[in-house]
Protein backbone atom coordinates (compact mmCIF):
# COMPACT_ATOMS: atom_id res chain seq x y z
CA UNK A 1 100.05 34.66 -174.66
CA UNK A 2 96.66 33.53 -174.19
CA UNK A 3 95.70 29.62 -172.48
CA UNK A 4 93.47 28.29 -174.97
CA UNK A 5 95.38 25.94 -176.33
CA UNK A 6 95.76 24.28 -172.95
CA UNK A 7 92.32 24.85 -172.34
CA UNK A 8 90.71 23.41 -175.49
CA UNK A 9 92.93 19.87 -174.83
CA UNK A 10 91.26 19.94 -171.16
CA UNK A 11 87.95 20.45 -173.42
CA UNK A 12 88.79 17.36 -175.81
CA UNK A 13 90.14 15.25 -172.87
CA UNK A 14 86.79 15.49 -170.83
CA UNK A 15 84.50 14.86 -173.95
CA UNK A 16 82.58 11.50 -174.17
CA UNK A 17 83.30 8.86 -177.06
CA UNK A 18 81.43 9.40 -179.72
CA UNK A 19 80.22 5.64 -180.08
CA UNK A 20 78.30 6.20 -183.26
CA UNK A 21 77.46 2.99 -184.94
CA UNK A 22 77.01 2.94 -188.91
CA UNK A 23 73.58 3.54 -188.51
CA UNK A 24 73.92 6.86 -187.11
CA UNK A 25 76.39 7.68 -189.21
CA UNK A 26 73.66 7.32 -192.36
CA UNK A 27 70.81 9.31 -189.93
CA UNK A 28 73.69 12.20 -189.43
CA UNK A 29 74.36 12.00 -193.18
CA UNK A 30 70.25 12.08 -193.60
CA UNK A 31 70.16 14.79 -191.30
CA UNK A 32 72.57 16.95 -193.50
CA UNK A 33 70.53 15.68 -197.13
CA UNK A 34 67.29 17.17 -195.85
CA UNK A 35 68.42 20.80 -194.51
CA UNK A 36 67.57 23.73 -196.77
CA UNK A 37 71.47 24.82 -196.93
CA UNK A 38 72.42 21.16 -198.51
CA UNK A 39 69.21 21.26 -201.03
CA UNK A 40 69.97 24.77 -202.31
CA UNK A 41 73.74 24.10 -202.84
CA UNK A 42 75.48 23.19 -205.93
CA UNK A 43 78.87 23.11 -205.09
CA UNK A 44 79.92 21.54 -200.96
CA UNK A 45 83.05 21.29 -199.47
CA UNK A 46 83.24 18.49 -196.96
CA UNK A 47 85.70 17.06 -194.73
CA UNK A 48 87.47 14.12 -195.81
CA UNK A 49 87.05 11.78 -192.21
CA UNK A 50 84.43 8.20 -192.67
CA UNK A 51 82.20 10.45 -190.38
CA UNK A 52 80.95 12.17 -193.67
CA UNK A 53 81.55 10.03 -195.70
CA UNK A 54 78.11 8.87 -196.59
CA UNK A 55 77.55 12.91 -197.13
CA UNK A 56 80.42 12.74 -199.74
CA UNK A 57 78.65 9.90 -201.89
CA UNK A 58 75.18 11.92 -201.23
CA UNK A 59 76.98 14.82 -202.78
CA UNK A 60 77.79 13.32 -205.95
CA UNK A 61 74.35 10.88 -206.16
CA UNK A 62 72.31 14.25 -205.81
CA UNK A 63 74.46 15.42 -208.57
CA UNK A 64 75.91 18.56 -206.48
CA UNK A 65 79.94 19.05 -207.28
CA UNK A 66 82.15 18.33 -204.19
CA UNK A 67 85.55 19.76 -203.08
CA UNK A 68 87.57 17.56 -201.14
CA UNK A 69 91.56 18.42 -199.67
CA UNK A 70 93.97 16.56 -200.53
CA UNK A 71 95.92 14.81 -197.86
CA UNK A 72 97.27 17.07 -195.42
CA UNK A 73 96.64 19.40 -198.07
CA UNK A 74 99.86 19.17 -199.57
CA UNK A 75 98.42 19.14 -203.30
CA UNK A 76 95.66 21.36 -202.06
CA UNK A 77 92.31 20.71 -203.12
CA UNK A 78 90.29 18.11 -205.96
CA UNK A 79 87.18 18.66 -207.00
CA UNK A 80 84.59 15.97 -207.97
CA UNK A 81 82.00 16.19 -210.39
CA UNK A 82 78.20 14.18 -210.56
CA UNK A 83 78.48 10.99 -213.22
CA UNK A 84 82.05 10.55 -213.40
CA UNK A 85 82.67 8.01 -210.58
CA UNK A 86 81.09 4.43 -211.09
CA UNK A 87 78.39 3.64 -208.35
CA UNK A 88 80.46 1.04 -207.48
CA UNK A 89 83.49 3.04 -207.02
CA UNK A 90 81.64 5.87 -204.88
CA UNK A 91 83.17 4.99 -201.00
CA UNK A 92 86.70 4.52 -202.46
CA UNK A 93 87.04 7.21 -205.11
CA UNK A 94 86.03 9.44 -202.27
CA UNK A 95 88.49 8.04 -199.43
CA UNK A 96 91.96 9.84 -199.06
CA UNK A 97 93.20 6.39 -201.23
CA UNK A 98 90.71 6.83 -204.13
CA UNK A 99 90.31 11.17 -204.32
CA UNK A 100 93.72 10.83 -206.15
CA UNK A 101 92.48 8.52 -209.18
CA UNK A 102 88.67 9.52 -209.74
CA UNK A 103 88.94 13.58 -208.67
CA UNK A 104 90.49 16.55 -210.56
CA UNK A 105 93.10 18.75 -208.97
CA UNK A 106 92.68 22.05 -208.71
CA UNK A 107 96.02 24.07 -209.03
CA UNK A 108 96.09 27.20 -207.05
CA UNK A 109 95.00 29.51 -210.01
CA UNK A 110 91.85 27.81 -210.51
CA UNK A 111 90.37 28.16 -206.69
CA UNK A 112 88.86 31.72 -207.55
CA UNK A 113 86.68 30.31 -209.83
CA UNK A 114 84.91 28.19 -207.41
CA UNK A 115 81.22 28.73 -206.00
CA UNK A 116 81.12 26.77 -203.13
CA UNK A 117 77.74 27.61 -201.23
CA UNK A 118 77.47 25.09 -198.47
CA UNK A 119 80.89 23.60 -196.07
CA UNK A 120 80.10 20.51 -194.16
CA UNK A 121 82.47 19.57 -191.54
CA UNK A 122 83.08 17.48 -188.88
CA UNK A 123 83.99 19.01 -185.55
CA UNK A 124 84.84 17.61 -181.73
CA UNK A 125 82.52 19.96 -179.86
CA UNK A 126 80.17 22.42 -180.70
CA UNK A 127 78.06 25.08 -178.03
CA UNK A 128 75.12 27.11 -178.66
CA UNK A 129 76.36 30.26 -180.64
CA UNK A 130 78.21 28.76 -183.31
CA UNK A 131 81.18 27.96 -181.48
CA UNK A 132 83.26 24.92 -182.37
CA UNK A 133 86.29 22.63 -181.17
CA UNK A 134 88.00 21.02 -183.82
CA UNK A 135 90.86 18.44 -183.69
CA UNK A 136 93.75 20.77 -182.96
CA UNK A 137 95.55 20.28 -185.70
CA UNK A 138 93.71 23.49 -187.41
CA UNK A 139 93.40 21.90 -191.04
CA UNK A 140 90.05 23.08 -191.33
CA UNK A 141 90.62 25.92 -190.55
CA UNK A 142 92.65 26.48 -193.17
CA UNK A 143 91.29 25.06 -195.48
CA UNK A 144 88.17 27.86 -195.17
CA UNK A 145 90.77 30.38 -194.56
CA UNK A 146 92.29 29.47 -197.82
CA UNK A 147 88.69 29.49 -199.61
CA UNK A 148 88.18 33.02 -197.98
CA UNK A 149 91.39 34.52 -199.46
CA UNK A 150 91.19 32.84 -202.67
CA UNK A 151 87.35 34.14 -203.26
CA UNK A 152 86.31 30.78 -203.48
CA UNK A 153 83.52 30.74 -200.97
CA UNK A 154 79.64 32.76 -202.57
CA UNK A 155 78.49 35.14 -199.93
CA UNK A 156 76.11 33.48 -198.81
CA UNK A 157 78.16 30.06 -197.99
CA UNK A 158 76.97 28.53 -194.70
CA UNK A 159 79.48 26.36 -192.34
CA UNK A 160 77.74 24.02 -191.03
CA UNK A 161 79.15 20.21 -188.66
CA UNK A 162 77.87 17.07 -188.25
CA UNK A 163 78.50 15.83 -184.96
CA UNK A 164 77.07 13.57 -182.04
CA UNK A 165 74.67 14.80 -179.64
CA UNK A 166 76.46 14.04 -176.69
CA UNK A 167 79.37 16.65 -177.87
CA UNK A 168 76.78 19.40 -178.26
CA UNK A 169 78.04 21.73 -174.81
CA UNK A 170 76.27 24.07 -172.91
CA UNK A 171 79.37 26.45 -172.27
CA UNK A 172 80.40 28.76 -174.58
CA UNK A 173 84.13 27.19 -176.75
CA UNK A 174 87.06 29.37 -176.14
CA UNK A 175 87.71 30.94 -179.66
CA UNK A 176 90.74 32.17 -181.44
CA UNK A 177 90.54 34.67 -184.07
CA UNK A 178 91.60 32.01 -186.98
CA UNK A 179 88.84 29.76 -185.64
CA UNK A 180 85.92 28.90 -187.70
CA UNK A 181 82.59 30.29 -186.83
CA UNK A 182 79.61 28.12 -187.35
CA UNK A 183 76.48 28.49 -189.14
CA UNK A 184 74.83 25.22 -187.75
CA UNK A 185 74.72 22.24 -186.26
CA UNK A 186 73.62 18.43 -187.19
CA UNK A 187 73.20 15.91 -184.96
CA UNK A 188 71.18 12.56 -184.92
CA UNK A 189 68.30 13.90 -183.24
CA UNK A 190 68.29 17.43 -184.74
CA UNK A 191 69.49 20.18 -186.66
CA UNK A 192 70.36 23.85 -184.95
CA UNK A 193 71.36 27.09 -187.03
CA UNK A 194 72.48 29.72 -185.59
CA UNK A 195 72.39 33.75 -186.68
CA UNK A 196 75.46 35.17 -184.48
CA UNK A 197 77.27 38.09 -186.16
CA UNK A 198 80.52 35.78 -186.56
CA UNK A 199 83.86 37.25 -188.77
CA UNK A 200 85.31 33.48 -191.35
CA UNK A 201 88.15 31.81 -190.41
CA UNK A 202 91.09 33.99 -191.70
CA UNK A 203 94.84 33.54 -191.85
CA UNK A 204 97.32 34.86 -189.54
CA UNK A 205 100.34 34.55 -190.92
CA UNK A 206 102.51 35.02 -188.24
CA UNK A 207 100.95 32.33 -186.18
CA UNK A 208 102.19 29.49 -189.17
CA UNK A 209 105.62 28.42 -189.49
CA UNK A 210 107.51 28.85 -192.56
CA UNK A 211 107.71 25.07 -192.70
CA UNK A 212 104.04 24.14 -192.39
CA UNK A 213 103.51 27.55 -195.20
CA UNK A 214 105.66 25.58 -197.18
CA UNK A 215 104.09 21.94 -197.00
CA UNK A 216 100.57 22.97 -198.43
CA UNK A 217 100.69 24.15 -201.77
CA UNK A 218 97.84 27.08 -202.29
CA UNK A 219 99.18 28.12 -198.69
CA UNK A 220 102.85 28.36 -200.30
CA UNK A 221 101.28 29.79 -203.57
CA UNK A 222 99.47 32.49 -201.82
CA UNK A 223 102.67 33.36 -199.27
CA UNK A 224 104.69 33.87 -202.43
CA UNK A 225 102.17 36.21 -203.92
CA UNK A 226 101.97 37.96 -201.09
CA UNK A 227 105.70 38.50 -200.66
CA UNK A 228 107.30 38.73 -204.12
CA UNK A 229 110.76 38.23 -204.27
CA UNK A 230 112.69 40.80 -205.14
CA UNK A 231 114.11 40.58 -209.52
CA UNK A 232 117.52 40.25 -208.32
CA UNK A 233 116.81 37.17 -205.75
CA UNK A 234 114.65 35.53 -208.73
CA UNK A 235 117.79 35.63 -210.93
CA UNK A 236 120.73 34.18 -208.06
CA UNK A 237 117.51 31.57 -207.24
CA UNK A 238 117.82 31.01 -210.80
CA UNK A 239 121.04 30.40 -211.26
């Protein structure tokens, strides 16, 4: 068994506060509005935290379609498109309360038939060669994962996370093999991208338990696909 766990909380424990202020939570969002990867793309998945939010509403005012997860991912993911959400409506239709009322779910069977080109994300550390530190609680992570198996993601999709300068590290992350591998990163001051030969985020099944499999519904969907039951199972299940 390998100590990263233990040795990415040491990581998160010794980080500075971010202490952004609103302001530099529009320059970040700024930051992300004027790179080539966000002016190309057409379709962006982005984290659902305030930090992006003002990269959420961009999304939609620059008329780009955005993919948001559901809470905890337990009804997967919704999907957003330009000129349906009044301008006055933007910061809550795209908050964890609003997503539900002004976005369209996406059941499982329709995830293959997304394009998404860009992923912006929000991260707690990031070094020099695409390396990142997320919360722990690996969401993220799967959610990409889940993009990767479902075909969801064009090849040429770049990862990139907005995050403070003060959390940008001059040690290499410790990385597990599910972790997500960067493209770039934003900050206030700049914008880095990085060209390391890096494998996506992928799942490992055996390192989820059944429970968790169970709570997020393209996660269960694709499990079950994976493992058909047996006829005879479907028919006692049945009755």
């Amino acid at each position: 068994m390998n100590n990263f766990p233990a040795e990415k909380d040491e990581i998160r424990s010794s980080l500075p506060l971010p202490d952004l202020t609103p302001a530099e939570f529009g320059k970040l969002a700024e930051q992300v509005r004027r790179s080539k990867f966000y002016y190309e793309s057409k379709q962006i998945f982005v984290d659902p935290g305030p930090l992006l939010l003002q990269v959420r509403i961009n999304a939609i005012l620059d008329q780009k379609e955005l993919i948001l997860p559901s809470a905890g991912l337990k009804e997967g993911f919704i999907r957003f498109k330009p000129n349906t959400i009044p301008a006055n409506k933007l910061s809550y239709a795209l908050s964890f309360k609003g997503m539900g009322e002004f976005g369209e779910k996406l059941p499982s069977d329709m995830l293959g038939s997304l394009e998404i080109d860009l992923a912006v994300i929000a991260s707690e550390a990031v070094d020099g060669l695409g390396g990142r530190l997320g919360d722990g609680l690996g969401f993220t992570d799967i959610c990409l994962a889940l993009f990767k198996e479902y075909d969801s993601l064009k090849n040429s999709c770049k990862v990139v996370t907005v995050i403070p300068d003060s959390r940008v590290l001059t040690d290499s992350l410790p990385l597990e093999p599910w972790d997500i591998g960067l493209d770039g990163y934003i900050t206030q001051s700049d914008a880095q991208y990085v060209s390391v030969s890096k494998e996506s985020s992928r799942i490992i099944w055996s390192e989820l338990p059944k429970k968790r499999i169970r709570r997020i519904q393209p996660l269960w969907d694709l499990f079950c696909k994976l493992n058909p039951l047996p006829a005879e199972t479907k028919v006692q299940d049945a009755s």
